[in-house]
N, C-alpha and C. Protein backbone atom coordinates (compact mmCIF):
# COMPACT_ATOMS: atom_id res chain seq x y z
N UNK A 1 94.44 90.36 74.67
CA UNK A 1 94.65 91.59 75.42
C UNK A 1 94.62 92.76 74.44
N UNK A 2 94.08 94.07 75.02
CA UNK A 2 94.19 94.86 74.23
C UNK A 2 94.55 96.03 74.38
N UNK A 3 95.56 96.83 73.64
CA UNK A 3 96.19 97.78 74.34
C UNK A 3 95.29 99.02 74.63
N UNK A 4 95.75 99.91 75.25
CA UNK A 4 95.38 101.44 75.51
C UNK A 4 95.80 102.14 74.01
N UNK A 5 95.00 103.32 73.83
CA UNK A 5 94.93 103.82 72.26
C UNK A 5 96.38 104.84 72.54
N UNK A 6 96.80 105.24 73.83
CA UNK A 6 97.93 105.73 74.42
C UNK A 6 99.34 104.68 74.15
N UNK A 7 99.01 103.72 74.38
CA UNK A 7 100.24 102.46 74.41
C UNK A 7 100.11 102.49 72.84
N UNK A 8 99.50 102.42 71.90
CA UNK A 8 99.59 102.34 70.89
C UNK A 8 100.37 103.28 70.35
N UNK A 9 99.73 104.68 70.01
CA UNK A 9 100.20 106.10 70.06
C UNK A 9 101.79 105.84 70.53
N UNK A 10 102.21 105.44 71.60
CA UNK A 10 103.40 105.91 72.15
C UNK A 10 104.83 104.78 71.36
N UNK A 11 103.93 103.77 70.91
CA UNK A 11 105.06 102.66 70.28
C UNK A 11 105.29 103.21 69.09
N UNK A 12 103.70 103.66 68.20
CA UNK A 12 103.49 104.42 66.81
C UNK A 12 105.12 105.38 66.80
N UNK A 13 105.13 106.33 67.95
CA UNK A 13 105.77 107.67 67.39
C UNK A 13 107.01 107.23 68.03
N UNK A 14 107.42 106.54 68.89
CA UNK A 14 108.91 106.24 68.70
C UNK A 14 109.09 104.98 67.65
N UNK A 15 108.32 104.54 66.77
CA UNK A 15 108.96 104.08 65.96
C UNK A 15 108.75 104.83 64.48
N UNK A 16 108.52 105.64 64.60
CA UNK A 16 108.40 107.01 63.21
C UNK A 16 109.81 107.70 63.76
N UNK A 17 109.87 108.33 64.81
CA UNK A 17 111.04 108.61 65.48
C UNK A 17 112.49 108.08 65.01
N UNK A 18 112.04 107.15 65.24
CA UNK A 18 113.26 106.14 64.93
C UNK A 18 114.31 105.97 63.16
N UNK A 19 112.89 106.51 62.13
CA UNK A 19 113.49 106.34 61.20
C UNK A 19 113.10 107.84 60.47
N UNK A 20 112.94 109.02 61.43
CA UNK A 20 112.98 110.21 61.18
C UNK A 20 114.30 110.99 60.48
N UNK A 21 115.54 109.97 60.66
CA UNK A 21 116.89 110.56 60.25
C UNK A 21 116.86 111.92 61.02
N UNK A 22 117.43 113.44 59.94
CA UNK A 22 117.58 114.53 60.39
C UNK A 22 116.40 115.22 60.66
N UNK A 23 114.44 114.77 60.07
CA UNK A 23 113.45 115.36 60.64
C UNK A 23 113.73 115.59 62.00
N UNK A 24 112.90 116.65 62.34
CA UNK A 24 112.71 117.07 63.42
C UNK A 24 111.12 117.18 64.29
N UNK A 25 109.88 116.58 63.83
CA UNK A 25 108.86 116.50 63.69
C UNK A 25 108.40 117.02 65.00
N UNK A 26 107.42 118.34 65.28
CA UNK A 26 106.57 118.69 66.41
C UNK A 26 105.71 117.75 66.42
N UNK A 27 104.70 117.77 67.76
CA UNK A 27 104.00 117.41 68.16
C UNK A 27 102.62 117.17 67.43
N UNK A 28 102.58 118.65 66.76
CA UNK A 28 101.09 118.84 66.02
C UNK A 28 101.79 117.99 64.75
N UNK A 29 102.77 118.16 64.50
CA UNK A 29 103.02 117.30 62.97
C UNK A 29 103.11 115.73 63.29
N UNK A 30 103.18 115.63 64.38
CA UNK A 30 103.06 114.17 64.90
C UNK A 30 101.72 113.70 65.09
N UNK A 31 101.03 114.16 65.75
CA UNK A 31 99.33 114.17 65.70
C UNK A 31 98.89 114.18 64.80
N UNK A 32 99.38 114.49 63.62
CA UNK A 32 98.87 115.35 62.17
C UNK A 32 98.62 113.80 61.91
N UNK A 33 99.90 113.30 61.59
CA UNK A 33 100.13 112.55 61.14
C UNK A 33 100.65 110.77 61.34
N UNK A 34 99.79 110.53 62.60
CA UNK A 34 99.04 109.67 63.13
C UNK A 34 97.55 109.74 63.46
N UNK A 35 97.05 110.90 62.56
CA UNK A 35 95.23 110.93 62.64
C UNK A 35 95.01 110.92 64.04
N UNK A 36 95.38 111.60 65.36
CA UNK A 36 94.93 111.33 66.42
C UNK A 36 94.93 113.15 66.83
N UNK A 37 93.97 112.96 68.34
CA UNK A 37 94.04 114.65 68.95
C UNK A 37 94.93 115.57 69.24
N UNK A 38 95.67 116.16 68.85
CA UNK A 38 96.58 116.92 69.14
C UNK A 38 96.49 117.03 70.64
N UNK A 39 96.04 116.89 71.00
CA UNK A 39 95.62 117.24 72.99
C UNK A 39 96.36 114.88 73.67
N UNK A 40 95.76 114.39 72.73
CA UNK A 40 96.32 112.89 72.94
C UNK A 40 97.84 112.88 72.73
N UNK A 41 97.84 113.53 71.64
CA UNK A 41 99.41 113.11 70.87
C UNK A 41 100.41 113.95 72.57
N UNK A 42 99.94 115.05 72.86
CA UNK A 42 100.79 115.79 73.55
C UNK A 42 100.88 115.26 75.24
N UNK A 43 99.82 114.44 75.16
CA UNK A 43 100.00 114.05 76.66
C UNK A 43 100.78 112.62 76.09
N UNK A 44 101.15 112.01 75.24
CA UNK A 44 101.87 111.01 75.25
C UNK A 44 103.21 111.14 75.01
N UNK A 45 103.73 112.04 74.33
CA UNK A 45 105.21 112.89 74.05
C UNK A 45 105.47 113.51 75.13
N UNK A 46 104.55 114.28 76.36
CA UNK A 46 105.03 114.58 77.73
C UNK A 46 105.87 113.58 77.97
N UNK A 47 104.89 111.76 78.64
CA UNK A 47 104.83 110.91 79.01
C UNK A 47 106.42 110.66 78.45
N UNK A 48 106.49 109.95 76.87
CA UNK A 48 107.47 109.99 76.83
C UNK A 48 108.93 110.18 76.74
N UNK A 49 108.57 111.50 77.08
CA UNK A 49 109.75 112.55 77.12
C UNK A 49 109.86 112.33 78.63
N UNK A 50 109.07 112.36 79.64
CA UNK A 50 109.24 112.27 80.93
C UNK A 50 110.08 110.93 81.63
N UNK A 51 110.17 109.54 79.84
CA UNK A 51 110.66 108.44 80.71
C UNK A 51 112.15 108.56 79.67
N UNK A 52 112.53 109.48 79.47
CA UNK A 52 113.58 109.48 78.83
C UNK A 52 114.25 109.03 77.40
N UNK A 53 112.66 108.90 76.65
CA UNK A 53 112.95 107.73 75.23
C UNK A 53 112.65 108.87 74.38
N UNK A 54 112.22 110.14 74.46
CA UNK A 54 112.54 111.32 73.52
C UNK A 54 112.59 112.79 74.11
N UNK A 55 113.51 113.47 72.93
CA UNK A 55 113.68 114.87 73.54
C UNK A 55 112.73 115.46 72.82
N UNK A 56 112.23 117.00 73.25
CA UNK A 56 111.47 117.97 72.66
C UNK A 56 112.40 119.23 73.01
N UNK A 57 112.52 119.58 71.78
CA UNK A 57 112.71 121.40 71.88
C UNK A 57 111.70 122.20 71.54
N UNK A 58 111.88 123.16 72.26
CA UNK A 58 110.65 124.52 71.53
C UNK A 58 111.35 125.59 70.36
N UNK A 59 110.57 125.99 70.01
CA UNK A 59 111.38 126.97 69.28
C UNK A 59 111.78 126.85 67.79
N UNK A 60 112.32 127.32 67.41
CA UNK A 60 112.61 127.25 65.45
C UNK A 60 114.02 126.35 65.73
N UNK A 61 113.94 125.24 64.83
CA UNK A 61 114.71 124.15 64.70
C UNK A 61 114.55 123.16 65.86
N UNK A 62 113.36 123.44 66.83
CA UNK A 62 113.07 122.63 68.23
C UNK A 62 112.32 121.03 66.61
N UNK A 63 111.77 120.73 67.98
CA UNK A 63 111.20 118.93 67.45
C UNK A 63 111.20 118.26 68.54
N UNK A 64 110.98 117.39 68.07
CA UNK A 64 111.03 115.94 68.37
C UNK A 64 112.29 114.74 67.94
N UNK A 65 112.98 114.45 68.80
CA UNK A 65 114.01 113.67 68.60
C UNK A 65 113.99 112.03 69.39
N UNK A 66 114.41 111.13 69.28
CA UNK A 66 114.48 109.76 69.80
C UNK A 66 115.63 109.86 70.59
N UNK A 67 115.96 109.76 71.60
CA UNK A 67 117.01 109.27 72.31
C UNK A 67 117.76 108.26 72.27
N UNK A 68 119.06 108.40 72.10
CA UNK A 68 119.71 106.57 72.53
C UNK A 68 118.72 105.60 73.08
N UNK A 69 118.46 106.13 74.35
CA UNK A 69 117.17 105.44 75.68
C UNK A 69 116.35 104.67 75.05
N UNK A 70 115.88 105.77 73.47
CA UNK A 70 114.23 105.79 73.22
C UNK A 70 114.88 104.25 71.97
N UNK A 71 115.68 104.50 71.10
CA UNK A 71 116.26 103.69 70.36
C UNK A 71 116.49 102.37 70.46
N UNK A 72 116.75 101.85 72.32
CA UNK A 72 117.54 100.50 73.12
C UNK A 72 115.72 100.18 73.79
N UNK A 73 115.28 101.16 73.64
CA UNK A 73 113.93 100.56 74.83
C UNK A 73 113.20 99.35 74.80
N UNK A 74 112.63 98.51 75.26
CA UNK A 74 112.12 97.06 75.56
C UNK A 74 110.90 97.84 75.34
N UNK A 75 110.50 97.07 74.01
CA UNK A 75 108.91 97.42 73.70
C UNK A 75 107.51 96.72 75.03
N UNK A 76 108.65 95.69 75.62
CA UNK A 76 107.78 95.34 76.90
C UNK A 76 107.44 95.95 78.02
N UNK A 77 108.72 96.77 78.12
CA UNK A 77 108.65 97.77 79.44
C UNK A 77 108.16 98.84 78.92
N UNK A 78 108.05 99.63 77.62
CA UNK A 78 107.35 100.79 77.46
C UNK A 78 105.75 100.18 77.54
N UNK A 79 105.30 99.26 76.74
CA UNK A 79 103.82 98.51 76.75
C UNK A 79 103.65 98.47 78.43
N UNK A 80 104.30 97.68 79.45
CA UNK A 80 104.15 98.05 80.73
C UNK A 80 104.15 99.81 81.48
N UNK A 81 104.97 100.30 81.17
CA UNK A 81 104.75 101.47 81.69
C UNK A 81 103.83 102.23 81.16
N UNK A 82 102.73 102.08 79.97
CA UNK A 82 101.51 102.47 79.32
C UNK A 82 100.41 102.09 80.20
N UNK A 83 100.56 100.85 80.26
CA UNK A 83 99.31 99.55 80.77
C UNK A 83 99.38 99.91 82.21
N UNK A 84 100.68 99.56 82.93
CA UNK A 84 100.07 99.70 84.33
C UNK A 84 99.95 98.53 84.68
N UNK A 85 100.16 98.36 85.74
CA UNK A 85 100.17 97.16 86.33
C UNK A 85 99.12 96.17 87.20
N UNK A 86 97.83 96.91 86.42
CA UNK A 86 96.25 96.21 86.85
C UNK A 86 96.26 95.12 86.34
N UNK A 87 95.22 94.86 86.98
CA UNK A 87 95.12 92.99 86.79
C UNK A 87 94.03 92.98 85.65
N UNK A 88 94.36 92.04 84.71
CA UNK A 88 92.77 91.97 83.51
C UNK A 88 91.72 92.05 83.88
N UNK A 89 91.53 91.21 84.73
CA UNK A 89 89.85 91.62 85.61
C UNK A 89 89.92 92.16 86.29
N UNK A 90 88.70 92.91 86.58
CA UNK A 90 88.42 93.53 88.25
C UNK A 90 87.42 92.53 89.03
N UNK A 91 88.44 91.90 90.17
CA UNK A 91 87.68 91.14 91.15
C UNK A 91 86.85 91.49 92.46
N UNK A 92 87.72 93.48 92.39
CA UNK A 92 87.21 93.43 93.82
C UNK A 92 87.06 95.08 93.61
N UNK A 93 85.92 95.23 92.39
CA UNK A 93 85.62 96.61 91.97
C UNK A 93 83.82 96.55 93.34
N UNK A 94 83.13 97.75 92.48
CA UNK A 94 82.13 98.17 93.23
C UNK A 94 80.96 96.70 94.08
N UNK A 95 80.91 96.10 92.94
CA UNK A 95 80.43 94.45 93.03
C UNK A 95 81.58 93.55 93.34
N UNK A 96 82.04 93.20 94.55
CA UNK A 96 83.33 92.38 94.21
C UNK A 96 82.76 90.83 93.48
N UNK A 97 83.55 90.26 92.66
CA UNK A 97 83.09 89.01 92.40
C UNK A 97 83.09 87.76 93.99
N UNK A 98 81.91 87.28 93.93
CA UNK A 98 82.01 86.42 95.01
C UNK A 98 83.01 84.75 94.90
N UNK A 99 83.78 85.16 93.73
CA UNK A 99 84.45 84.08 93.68
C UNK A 99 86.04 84.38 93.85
N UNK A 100 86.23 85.67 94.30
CA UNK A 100 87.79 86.20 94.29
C UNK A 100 88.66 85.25 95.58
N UNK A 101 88.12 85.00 96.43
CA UNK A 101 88.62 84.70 97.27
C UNK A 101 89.28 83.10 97.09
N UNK A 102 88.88 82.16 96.24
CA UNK A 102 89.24 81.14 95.65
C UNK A 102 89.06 80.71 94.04
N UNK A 103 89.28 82.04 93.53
CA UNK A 103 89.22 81.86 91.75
C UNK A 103 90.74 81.39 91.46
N UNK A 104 90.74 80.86 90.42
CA UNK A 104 91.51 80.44 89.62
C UNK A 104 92.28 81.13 88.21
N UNK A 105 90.97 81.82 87.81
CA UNK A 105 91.16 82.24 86.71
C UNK A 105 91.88 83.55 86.74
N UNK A 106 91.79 84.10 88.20
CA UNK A 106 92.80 85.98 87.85
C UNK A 106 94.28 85.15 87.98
N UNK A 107 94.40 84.57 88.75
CA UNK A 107 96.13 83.65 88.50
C UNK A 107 96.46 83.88 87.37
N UNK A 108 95.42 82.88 86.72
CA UNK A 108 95.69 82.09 85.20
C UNK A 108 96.12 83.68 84.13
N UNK A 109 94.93 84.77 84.54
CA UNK A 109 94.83 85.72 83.28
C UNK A 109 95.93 86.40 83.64
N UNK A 110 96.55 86.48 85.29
CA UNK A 110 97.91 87.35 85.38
C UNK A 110 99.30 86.55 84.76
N UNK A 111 98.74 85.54 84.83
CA UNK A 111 99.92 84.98 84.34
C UNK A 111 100.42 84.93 82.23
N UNK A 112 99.07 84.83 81.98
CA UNK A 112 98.83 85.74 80.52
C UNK A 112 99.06 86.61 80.00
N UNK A 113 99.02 87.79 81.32
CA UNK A 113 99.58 89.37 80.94
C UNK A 113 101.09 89.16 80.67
N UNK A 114 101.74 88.78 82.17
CA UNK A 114 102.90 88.72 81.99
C UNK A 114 103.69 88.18 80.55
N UNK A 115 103.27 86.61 80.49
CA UNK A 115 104.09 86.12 79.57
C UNK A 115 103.87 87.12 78.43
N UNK A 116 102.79 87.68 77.91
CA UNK A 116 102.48 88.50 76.48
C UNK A 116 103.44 89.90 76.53
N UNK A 117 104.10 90.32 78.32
CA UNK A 117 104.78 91.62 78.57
C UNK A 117 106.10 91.09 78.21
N UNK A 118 106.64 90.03 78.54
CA UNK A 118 107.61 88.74 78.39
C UNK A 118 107.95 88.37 77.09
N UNK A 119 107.14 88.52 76.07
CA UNK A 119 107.79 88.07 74.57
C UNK A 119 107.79 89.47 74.11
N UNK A 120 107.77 90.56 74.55
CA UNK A 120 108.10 91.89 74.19
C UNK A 120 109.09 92.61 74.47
N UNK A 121 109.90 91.98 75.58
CA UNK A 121 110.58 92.11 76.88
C UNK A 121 112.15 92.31 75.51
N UNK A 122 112.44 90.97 74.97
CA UNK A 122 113.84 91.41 74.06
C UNK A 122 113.92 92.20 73.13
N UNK A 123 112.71 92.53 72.72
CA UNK A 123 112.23 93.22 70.95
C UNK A 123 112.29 94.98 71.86
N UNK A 124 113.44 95.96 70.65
CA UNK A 124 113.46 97.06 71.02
C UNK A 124 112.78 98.05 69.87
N UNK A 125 112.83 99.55 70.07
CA UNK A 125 112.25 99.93 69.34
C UNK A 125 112.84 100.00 68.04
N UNK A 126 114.46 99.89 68.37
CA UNK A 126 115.44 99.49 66.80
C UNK A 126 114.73 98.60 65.84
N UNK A 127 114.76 97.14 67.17
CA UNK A 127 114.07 95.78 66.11
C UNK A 127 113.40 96.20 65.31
N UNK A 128 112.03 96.90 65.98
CA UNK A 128 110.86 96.96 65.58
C UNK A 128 110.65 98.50 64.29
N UNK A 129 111.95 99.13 63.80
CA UNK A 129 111.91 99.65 62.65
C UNK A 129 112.87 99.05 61.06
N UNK A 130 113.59 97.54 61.51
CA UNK A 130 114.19 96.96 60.89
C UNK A 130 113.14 96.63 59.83
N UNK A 131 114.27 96.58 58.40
CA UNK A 131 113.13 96.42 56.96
C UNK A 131 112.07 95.10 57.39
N UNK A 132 111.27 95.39 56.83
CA UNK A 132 110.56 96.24 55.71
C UNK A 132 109.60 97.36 56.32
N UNK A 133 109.37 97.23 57.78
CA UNK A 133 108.89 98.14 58.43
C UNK A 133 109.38 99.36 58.43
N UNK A 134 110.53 99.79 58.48
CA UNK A 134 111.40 101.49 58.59
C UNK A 134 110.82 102.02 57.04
N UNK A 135 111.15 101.50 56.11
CA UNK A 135 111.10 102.11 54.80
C UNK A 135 109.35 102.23 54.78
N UNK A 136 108.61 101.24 55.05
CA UNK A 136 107.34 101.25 55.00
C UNK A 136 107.03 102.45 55.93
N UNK A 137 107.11 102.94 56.59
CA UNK A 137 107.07 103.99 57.47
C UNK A 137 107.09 105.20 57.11
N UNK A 138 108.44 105.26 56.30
CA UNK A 138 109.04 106.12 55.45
C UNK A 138 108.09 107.07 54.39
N UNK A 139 107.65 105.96 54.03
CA UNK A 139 106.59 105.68 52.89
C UNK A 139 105.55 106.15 52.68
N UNK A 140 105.24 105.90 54.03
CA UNK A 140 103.44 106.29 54.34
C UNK A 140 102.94 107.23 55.17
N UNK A 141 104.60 107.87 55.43
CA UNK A 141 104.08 108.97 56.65
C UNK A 141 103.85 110.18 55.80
N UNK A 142 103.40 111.27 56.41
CA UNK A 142 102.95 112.56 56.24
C UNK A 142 104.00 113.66 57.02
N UNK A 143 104.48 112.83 57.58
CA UNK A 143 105.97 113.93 58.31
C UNK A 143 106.66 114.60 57.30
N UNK A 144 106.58 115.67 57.44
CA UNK A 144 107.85 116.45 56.56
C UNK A 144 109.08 116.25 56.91
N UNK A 145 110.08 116.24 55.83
CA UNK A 145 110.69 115.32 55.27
C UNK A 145 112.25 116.21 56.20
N UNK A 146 111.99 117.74 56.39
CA UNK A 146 112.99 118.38 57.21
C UNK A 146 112.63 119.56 57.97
């Protein structure tokens, strides 16, 4: 399976987030510094500002902050609320497949999604900045430092 460059993006910056300490990092310094569009970065910091896993201020001393929310979140349910809840194939797009009506295989591949949403399901965005990853982060980012 493969994610959306959005689902990616959105795990990326709450887990930079996460080990931001007192930074306060905008949007464009977030874009900056995940090499992506400033126009991408900002529709995904809406997004996740809209599900409650970070704050934004405007203004001098505004940023970007992680929430408790954003800190406890199930990297499964944010990967789900990215993805969406389509099925891997399309069986019954412009051509429907003539085998939808007794296939086997969209079962099989929904049942694939799930379990892969399912081993993501306990892992939070905390876990997922625990050493050696947080410091590595640390390390390699381009975020200014305050």
């Amino acid at each position: 399976m493969r994610l959306l460059r959005s689902t990616d993006l959105a795990l990326r910056v709450l887990m930079r987030l996460a080990v931001a300490g007192e930074a306060h990092p905008t949007t464009r310094e977030v874009a900056a510094a995940m090499d992506v569009p400033y126009t991408h970065a900002a529709k995904v910091v809406a997004e996740l500002q809209h599900m409650g896993l970070l704050a934004a201020r405007r203004g001098r001393g505004g940023g970007l902050t992680l929430t408790e929310a954003g800190r406890e979140a199930s990297v499964g349910g944010i990967v789900r609320a990215f993805e969406g809840d389509d099925d891997v194939v399309e069986c019954e797009g412009a051509t429907p497949c003539p085998l939808h009506t007794g296939c086997r295989l969209r079962g099989a591949l929904r049942r694939a999604q799930e379990a892969f949403f399912a081993s993501l399901d306990p892992l939070t965005i905390e876990d997922m900045v625990a050493a050696p990853t947080g410091p590595l982060l640390l390390g390699i980012s381009r975020m200014p430092s305050s």
